[in-house]
C-alpha atoms as a PDB file:
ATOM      1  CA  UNK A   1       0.000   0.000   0.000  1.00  0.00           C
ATOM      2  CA  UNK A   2       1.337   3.468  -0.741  1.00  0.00           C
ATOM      3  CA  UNK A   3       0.825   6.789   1.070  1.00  0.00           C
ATOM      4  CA  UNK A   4       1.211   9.411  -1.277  1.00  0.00           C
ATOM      5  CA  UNK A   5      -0.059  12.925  -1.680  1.00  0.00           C
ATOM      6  CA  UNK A   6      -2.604  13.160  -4.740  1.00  0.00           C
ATOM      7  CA  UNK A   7      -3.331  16.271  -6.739  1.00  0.00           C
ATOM      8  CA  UNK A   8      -6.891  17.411  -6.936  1.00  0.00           C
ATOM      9  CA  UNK A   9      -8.936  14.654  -8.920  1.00  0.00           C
ATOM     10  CA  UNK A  10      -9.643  14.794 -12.643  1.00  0.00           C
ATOM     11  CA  UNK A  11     -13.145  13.922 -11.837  1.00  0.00           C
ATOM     12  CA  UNK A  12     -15.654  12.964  -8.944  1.00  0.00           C
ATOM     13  CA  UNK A  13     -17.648  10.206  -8.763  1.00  0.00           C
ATOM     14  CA  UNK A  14     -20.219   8.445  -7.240  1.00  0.00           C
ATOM     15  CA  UNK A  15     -18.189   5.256  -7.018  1.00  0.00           C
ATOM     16  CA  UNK A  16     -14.163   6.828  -7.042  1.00  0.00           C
ATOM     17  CA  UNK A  17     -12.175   9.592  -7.709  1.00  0.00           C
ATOM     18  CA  UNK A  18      -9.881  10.020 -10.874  1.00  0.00           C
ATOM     19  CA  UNK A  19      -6.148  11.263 -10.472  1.00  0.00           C
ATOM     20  CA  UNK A  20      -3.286  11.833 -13.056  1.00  0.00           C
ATOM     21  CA  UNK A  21      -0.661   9.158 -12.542  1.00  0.00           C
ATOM     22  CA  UNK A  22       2.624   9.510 -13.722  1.00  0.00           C
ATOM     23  CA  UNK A  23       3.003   9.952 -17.700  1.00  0.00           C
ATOM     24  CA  UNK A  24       0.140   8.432 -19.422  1.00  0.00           C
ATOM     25  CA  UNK A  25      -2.504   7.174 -17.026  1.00  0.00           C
ATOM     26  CA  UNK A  26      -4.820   7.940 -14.458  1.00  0.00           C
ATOM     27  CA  UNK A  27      -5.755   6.067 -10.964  1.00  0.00           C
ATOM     28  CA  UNK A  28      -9.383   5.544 -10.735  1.00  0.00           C
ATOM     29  CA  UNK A  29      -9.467   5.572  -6.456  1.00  0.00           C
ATOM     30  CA  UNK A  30     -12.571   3.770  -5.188  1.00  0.00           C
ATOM     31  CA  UNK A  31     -14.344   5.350  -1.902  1.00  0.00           C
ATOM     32  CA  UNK A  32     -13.624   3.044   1.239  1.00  0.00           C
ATOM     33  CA  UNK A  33     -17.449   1.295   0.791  1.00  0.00           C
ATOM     34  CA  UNK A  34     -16.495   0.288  -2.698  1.00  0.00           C
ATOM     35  CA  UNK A  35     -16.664  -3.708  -2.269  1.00  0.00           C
ATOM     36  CA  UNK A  36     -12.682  -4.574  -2.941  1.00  0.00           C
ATOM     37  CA  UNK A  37     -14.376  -7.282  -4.784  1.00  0.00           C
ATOM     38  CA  UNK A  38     -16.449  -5.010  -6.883  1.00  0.00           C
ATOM     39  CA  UNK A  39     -13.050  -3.818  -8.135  1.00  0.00           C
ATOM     40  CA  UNK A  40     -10.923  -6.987  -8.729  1.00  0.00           C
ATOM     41  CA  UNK A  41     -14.072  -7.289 -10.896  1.00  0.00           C
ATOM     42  CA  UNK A  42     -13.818  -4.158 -13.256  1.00  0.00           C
ATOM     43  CA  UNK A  43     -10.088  -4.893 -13.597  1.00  0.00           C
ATOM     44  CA  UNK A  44     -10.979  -8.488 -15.093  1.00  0.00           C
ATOM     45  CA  UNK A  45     -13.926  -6.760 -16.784  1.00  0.00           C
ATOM     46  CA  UNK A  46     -11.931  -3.996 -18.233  1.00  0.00           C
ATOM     47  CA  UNK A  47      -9.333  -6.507 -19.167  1.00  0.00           C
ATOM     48  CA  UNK A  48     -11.121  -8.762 -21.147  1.00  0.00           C
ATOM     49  CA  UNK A  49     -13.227  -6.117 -22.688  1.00  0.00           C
ATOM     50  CA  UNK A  50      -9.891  -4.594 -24.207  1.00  0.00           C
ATOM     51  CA  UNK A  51      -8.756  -8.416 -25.100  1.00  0.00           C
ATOM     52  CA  UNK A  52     -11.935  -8.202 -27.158  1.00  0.00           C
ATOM     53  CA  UNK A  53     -10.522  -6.023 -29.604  1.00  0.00           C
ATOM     54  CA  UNK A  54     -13.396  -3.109 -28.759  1.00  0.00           C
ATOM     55  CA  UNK A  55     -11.790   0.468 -28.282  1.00  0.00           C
ATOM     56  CA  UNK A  56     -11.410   1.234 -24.816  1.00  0.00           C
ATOM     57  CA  UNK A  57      -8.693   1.750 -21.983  1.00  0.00           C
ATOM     58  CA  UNK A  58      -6.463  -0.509 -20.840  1.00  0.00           C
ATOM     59  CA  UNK A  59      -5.902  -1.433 -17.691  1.00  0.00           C
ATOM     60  CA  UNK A  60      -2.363  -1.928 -15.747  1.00  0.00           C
ATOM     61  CA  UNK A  61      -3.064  -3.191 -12.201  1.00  0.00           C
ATOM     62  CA  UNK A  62      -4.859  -3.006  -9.194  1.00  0.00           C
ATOM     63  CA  UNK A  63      -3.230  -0.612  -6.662  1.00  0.00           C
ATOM     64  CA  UNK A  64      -3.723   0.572  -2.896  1.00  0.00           C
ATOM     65  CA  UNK A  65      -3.103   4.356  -1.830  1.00  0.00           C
ATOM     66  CA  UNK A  66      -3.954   5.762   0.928  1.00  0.00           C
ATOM     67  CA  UNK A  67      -5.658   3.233   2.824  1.00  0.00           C
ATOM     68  CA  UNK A  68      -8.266   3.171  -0.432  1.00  0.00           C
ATOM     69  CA  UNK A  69      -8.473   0.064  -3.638  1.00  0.00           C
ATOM     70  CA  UNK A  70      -8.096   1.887  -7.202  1.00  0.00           C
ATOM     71  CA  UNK A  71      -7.205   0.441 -10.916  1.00  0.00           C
ATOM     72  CA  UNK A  72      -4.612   2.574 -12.811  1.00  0.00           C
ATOM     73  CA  UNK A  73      -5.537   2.730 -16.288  1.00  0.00           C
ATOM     74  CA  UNK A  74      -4.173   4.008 -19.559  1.00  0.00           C
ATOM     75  CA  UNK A  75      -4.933   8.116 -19.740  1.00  0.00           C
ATOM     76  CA  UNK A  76      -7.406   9.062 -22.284  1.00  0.00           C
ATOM     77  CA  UNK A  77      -7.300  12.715 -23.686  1.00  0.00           C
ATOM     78  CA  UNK A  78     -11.018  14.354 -25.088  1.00  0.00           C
ATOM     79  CA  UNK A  79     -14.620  15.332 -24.280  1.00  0.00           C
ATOM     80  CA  UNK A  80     -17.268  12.897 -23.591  1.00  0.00           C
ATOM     81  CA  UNK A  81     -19.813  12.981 -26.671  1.00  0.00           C
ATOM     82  CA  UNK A  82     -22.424  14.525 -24.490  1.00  0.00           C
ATOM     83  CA  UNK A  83     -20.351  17.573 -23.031  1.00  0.00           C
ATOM     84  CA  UNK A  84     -19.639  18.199 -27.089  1.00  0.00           C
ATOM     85  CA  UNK A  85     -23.440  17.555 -28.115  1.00  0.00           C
ATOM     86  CA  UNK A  86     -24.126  20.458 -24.648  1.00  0.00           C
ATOM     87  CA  UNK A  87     -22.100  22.933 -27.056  1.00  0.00           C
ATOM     88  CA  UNK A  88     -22.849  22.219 -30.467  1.00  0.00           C
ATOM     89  CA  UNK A  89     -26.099  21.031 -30.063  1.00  0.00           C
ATOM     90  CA  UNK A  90     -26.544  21.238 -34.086  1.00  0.00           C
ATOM     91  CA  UNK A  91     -24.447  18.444 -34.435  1.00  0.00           C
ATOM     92  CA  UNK A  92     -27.214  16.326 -33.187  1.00  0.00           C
ATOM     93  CA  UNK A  93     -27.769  14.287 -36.185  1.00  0.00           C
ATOM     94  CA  UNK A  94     -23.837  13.635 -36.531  1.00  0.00           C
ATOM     95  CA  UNK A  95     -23.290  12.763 -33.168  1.00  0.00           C
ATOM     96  CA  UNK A  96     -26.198  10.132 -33.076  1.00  0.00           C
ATOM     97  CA  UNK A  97     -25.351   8.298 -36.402  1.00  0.00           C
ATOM     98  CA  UNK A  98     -21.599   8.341 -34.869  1.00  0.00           C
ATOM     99  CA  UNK A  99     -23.024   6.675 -31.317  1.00  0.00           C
ATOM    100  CA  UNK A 100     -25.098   4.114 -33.357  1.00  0.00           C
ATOM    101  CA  UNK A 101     -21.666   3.570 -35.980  1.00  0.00           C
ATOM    102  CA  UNK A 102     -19.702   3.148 -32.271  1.00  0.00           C
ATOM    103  CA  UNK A 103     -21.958   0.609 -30.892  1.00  0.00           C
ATOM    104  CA  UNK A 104     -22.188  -1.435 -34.397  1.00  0.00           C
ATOM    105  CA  UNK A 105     -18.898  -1.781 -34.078  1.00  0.00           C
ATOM    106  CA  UNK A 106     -18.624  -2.748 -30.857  1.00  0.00           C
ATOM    107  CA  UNK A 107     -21.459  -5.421 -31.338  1.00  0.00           C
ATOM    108  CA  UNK A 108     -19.174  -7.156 -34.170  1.00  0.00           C
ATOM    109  CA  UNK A 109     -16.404  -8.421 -31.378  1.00  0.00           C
ATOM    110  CA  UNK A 110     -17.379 -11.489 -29.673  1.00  0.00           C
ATOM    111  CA  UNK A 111     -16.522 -12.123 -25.825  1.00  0.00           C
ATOM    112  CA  UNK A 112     -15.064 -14.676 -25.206  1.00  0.00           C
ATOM    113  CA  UNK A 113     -13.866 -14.420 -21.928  1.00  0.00           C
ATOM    114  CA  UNK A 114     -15.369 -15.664 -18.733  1.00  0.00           C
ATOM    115  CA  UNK A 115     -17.857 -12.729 -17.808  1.00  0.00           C
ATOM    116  CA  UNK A 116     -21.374 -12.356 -16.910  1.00  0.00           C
ATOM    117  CA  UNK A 117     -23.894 -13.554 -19.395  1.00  0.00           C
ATOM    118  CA  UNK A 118     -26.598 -11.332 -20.236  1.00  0.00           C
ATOM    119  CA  UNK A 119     -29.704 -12.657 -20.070  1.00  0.00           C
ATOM    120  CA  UNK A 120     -28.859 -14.381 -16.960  1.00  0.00           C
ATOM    121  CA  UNK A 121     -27.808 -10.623 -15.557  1.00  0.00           C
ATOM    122  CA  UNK A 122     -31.662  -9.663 -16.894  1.00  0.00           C
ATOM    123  CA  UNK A 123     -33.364 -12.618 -15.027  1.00  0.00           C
ATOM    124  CA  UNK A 124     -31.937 -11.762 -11.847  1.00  0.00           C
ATOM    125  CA  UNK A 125     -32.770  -8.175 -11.960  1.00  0.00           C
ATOM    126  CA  UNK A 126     -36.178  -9.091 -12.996  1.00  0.00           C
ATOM    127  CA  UNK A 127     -36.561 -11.190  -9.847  1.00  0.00           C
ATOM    128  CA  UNK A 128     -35.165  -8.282  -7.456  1.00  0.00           C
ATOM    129  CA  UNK A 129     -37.443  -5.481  -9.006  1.00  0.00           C
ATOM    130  CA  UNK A 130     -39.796  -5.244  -6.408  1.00  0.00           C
ATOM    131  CA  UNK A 131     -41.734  -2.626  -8.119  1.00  0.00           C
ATOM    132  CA  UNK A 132     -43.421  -5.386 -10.721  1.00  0.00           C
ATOM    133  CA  UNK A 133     -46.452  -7.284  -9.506  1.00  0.00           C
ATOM    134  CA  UNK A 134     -45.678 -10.754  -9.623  1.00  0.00           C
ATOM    135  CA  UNK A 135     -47.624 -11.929 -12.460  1.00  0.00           C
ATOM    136  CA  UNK A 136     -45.885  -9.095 -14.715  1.00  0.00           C
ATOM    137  CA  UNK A 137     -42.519 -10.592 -13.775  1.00  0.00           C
ATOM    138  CA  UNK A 138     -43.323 -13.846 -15.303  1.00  0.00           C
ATOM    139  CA  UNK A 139     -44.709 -12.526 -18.539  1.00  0.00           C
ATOM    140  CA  UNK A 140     -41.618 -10.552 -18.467  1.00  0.00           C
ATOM    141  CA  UNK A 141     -39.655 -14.217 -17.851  1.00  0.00           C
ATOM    142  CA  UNK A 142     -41.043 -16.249 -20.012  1.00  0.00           C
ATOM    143  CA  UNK A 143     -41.075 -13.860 -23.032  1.00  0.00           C
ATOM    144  CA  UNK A 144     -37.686 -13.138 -22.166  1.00  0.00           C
ATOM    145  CA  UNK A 145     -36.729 -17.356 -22.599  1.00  0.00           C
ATOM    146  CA  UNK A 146     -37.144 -17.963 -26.108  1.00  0.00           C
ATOM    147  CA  UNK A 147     -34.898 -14.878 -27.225  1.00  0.00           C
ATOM    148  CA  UNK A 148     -31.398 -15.781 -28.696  1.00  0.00           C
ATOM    149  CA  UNK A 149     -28.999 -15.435 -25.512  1.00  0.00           C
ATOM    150  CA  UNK A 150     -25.846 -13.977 -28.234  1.00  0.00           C
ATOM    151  CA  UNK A 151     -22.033 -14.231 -27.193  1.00  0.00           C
ATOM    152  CA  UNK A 152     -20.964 -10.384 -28.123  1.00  0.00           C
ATOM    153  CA  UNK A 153     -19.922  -7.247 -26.249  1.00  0.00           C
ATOM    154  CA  UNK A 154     -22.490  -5.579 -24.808  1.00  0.00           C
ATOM    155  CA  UNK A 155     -21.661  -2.721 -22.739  1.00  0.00           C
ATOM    156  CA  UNK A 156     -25.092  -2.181 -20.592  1.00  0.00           C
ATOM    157  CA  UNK A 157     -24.628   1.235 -20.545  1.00  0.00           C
ATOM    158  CA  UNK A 158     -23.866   3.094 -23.361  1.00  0.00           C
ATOM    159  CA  UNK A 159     -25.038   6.267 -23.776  1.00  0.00           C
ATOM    160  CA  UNK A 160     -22.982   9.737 -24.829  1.00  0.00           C
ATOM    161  CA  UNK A 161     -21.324  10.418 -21.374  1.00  0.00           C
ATOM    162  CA  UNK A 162     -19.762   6.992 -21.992  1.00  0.00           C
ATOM    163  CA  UNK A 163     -17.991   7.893 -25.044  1.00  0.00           C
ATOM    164  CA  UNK A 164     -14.710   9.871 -25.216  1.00  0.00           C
ATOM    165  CA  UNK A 165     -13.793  11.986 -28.381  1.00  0.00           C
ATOM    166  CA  UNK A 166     -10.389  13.486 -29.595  1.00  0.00           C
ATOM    167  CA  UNK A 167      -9.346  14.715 -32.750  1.00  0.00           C
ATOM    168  CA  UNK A 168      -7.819  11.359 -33.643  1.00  0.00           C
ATOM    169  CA  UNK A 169     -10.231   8.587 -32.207  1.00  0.00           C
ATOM    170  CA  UNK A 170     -13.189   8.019 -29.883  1.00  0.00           C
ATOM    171  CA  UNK A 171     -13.079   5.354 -27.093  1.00  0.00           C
ATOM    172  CA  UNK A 172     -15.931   3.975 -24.998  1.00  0.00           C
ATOM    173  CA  UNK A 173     -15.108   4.215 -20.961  1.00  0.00           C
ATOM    174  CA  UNK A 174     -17.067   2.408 -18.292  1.00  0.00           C
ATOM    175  CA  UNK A 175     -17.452  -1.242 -18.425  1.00  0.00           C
ATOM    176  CA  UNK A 176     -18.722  -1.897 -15.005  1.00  0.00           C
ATOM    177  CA  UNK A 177     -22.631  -3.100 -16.647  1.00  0.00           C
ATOM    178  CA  UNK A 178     -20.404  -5.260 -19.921  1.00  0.00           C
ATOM    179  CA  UNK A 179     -21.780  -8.809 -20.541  1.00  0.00           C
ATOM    180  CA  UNK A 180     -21.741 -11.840 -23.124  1.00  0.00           C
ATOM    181  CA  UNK A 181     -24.951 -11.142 -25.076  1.00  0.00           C
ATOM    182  CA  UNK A 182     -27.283 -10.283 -27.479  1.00  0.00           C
ATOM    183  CA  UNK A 183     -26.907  -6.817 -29.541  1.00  0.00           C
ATOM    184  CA  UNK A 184     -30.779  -6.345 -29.283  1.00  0.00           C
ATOM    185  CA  UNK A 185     -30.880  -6.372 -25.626  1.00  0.00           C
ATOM    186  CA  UNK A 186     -27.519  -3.950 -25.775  1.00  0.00           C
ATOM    187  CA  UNK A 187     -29.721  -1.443 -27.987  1.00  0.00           C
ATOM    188  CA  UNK A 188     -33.043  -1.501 -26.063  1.00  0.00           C
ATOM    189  CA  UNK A 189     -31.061  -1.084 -22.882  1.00  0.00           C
ATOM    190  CA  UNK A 190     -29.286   2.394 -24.683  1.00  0.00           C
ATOM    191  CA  UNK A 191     -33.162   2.653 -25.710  1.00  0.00           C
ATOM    192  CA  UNK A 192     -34.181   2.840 -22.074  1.00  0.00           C
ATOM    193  CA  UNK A 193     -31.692   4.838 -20.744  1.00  0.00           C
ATOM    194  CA  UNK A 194     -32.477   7.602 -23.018  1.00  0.00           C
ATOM    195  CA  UNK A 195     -35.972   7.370 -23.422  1.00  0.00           C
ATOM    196  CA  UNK A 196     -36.366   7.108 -19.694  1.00  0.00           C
ATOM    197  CA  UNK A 197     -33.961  10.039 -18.852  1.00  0.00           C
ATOM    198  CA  UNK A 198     -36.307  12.109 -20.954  1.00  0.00           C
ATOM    199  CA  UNK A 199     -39.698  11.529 -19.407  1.00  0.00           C
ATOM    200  CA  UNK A 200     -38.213  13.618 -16.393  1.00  0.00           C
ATOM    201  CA  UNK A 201     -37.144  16.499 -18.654  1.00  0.00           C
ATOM    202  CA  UNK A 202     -38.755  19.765 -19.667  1.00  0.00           C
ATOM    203  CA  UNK A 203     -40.161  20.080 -22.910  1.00  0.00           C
ATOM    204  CA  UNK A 204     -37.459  21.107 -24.989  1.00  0.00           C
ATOM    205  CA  UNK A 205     -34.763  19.243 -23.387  1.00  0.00           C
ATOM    206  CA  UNK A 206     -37.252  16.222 -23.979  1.00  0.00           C
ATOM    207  CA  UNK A 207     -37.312  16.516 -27.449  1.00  0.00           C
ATOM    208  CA  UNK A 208     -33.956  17.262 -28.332  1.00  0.00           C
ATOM    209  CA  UNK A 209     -33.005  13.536 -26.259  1.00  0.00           C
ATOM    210  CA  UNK A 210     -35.767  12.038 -28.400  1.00  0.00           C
ATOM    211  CA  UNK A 211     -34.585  13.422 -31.426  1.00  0.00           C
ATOM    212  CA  UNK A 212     -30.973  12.243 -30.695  1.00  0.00           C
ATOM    213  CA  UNK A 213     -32.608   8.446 -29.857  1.00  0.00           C
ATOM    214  CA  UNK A 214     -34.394   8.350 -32.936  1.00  0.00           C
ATOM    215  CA  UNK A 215     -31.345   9.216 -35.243  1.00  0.00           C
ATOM    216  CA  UNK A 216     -28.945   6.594 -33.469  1.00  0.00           C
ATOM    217  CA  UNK A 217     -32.091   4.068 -33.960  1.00  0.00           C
ATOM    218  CA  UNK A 218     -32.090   4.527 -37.381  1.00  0.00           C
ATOM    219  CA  UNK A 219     -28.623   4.539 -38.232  1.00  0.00           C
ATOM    220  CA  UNK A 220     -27.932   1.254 -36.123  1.00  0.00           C
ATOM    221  CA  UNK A 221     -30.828  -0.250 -37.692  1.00  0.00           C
ATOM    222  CA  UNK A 222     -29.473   0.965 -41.216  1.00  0.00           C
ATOM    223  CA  UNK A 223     -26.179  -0.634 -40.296  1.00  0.00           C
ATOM    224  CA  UNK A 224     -28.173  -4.073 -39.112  1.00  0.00           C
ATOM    225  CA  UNK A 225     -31.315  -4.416 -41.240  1.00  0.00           C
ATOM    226  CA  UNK A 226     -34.311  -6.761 -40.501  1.00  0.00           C
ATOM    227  CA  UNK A 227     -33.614  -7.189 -36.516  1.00  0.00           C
ATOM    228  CA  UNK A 228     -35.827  -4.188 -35.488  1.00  0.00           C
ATOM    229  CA  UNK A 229     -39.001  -6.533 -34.672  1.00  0.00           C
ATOM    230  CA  UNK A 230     -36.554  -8.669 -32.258  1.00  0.00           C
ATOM    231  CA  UNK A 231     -35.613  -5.379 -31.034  1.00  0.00           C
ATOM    232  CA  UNK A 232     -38.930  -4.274 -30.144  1.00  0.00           C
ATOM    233  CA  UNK A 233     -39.493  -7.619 -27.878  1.00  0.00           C
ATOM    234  CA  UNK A 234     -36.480  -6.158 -25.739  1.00  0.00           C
ATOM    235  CA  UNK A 235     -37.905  -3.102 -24.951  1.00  0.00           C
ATOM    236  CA  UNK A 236     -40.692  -4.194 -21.716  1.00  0.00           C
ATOM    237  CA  UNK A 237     -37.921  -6.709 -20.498  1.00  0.00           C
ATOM    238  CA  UNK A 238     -34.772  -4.236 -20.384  1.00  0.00           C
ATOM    239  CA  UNK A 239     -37.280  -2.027 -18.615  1.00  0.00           C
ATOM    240  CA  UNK A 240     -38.636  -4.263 -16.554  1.00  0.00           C
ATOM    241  CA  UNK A 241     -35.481  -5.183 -15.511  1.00  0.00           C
ATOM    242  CA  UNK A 242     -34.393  -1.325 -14.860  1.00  0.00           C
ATOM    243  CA  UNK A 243     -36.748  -1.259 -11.933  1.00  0.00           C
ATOM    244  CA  UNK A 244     -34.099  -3.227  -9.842  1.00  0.00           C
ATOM    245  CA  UNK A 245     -31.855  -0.302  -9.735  1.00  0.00           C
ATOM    246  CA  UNK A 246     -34.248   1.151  -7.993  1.00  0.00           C
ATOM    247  CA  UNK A 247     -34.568   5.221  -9.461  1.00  0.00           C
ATOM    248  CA  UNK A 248     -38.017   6.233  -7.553  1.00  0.00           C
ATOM    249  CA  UNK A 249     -38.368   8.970 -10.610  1.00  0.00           C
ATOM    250  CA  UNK A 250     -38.525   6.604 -13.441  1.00  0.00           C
ATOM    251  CA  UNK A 251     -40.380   3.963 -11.545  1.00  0.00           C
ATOM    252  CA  UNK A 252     -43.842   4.594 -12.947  1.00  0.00           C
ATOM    253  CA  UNK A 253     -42.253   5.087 -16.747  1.00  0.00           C
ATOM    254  CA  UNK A 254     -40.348   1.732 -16.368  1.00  0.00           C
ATOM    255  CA  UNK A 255     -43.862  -0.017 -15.254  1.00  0.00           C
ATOM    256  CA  UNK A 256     -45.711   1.297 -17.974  1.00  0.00           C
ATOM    257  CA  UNK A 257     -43.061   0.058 -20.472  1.00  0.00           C
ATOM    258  CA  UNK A 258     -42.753  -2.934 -18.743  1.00  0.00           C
ATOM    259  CA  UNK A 259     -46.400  -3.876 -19.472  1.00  0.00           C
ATOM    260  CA  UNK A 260     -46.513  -3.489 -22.740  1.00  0.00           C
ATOM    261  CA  UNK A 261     -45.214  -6.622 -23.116  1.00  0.00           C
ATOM    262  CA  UNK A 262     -49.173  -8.011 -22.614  1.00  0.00           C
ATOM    263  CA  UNK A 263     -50.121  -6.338 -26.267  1.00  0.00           C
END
C-alpha cells in the first residue's frame, strides 16, 4: 500500500475519484465502501473487454493508496460525446449516427472471456425489481426465454457520457454493466436509458433527447437491417429489468413500459 499525496482529482464520482498518474494514465481511487471485490471485478472486466478487440482503456493493475483500492488505467485525452453535443447542439444528427456507428462496431467483437452472461444478468434483476407485480414478472420471464442469448460485447450502458472523443479517435469508458450477449438487448437497454432520462425532462430538453434516440435508432438499424421486430421484444424486459436499480423517478415510466409486453 502506498501513502502518497494526490493532486486534486480529474473527476468525482459516485463510485471513485480520478487522479493523473505519472506519464500516461490515471488512478481511478474507489471510496472506502467500494466492495474490494467489486473492483478486482472491473479490472478483469476492463481486461477482457480490451482483449476483445473493442476500443477502450487498458488497464495496468490493481493498486492501494492511501488506505483506499483503485485500478490505474491508460490516460485518455477528449470530451465525452455529451459535453460536445451540450455545445454544439446542431451536431445532433452527426453525433447520433456516430453513437449508433460506435456501438455497431462494438457489437461485431465477440466475448469470449469468462464474464457475466446477459440474459442471466436480466433474469436476476427481474426477480429483485420489487416494483413489478408478480404476475408481470413472469410474462416478463417467459417472453424473455425464447430470445437468442448472443455471445458479443455488450456494454449495458452506453449512452454519450460513456464515449470519449479526440481529434484522432473516440473510445468507450465504463465497463462496469459489460456482458456476453445479445446486440438487441444492448440497444433496447441504450433505448431505455435515453428514453427514460427524458420523461423527467422539460419540454425542450425532452425533445432534443428524443430526437438524438431516434437518429442513433435509425442509423444502427441501417447498419443491421431486418432485426428491429426482435428489437422491439427487448424493450418491456430491459425495462422491466431497470426497476431493480431502484430510481423512484422513473419507476412509474419503467412499469408502464414494462407492461406493454401483454399487447
Amino acid at each position: 500500500m502506498k501513502n502518497i499525496s494526490l493532486d486534486q482529482p480529474i473527476a468525482h464520482g459516485h463510485t471513485a475519484d480520478v487522479y493523473a498518474w505519472g506519464d500516461g494514465y490515471v488512478l481511478k481511487l474507489f471510496h472506502n465502501w467500494f466492495p474490494p471485490e467489486d473492483v478486482e471485478y472491473e479490472y478483469k472486466i476492463a481486461k477482457a473487454v480490451h482483449a476483445s478487440g473493442v476500443k477502450s482503456p487498458v488497464v495496468k493493475e490493481i493498486a492501494q493508496v492511501n488506505g483506499r483500492n483503485g485500478l490505474i488505467y491508460e490516460r485518455i485525452h477528449g470530451e465525452t460525446m455529451f459535453s460536445l453535443l451540450k455545445r454544439a447542439p446542431w451536431k445532433v444528427f452527426q453525433f447520433g449516427k456516430l453513437l449508433a456507428q460506435y456501438h455497431f462496431q462494438m457489437h461485431a467483437c465477440d466475448f469470449n472471456a469468462e464474464v457475466p452472461e446477459q440474459k442471466k444478468k436480466i433474469q436476476n434483476k427481474i426477480k429483485r425489481a420489487d416494483a413489478l407485480p408478480v404476475y408481470l414478472k413472469l410474462k416478463l420471464l417467459n417472453a424473455l426465454e425464447p430470445l437468442p442469448a448472443g455471445d458479443k460485447v455488450c456494454h449495458g450502458d452506453f449512452h454519450p457520457d460513456n464515449v470519449l472523443i479526440n481529434e484522432n479517435e473516440s473510445i468507450v469508458i465504463d465497463w462496469i454493466d459489460a456482458s456476453k450477449g445479445n446486440p438487441l438487448a444492448d440497444v433496447a437497454r441504450t433505448s431505455v436509458l435515453a428514453l427514460g432520462s427524458a420523461s423527467t425532462l422539460k419540454l425542450g430538453m425532452k425533445l432534443f433527447i428524443k430526437l438524438f434516440h431516434v437518429i442513433y435508432l435509425k442509423e444502427y438499424f441501417r447498419l443491421q437491417p431486418n432485426e428491429f421486430d426482435e428489437y422491439q421484444k427487448w424493450i418491456p424486459i430491459v425495462a422491466g429489468a431497470r426497476i431493480s436499480e431502484n430510481i423512484t423517478e422513473l419507476e412509474n415510466w419503467l412499469v408502464r413500459q414494462a407492461k406493454k409486453i401483454e399487447k
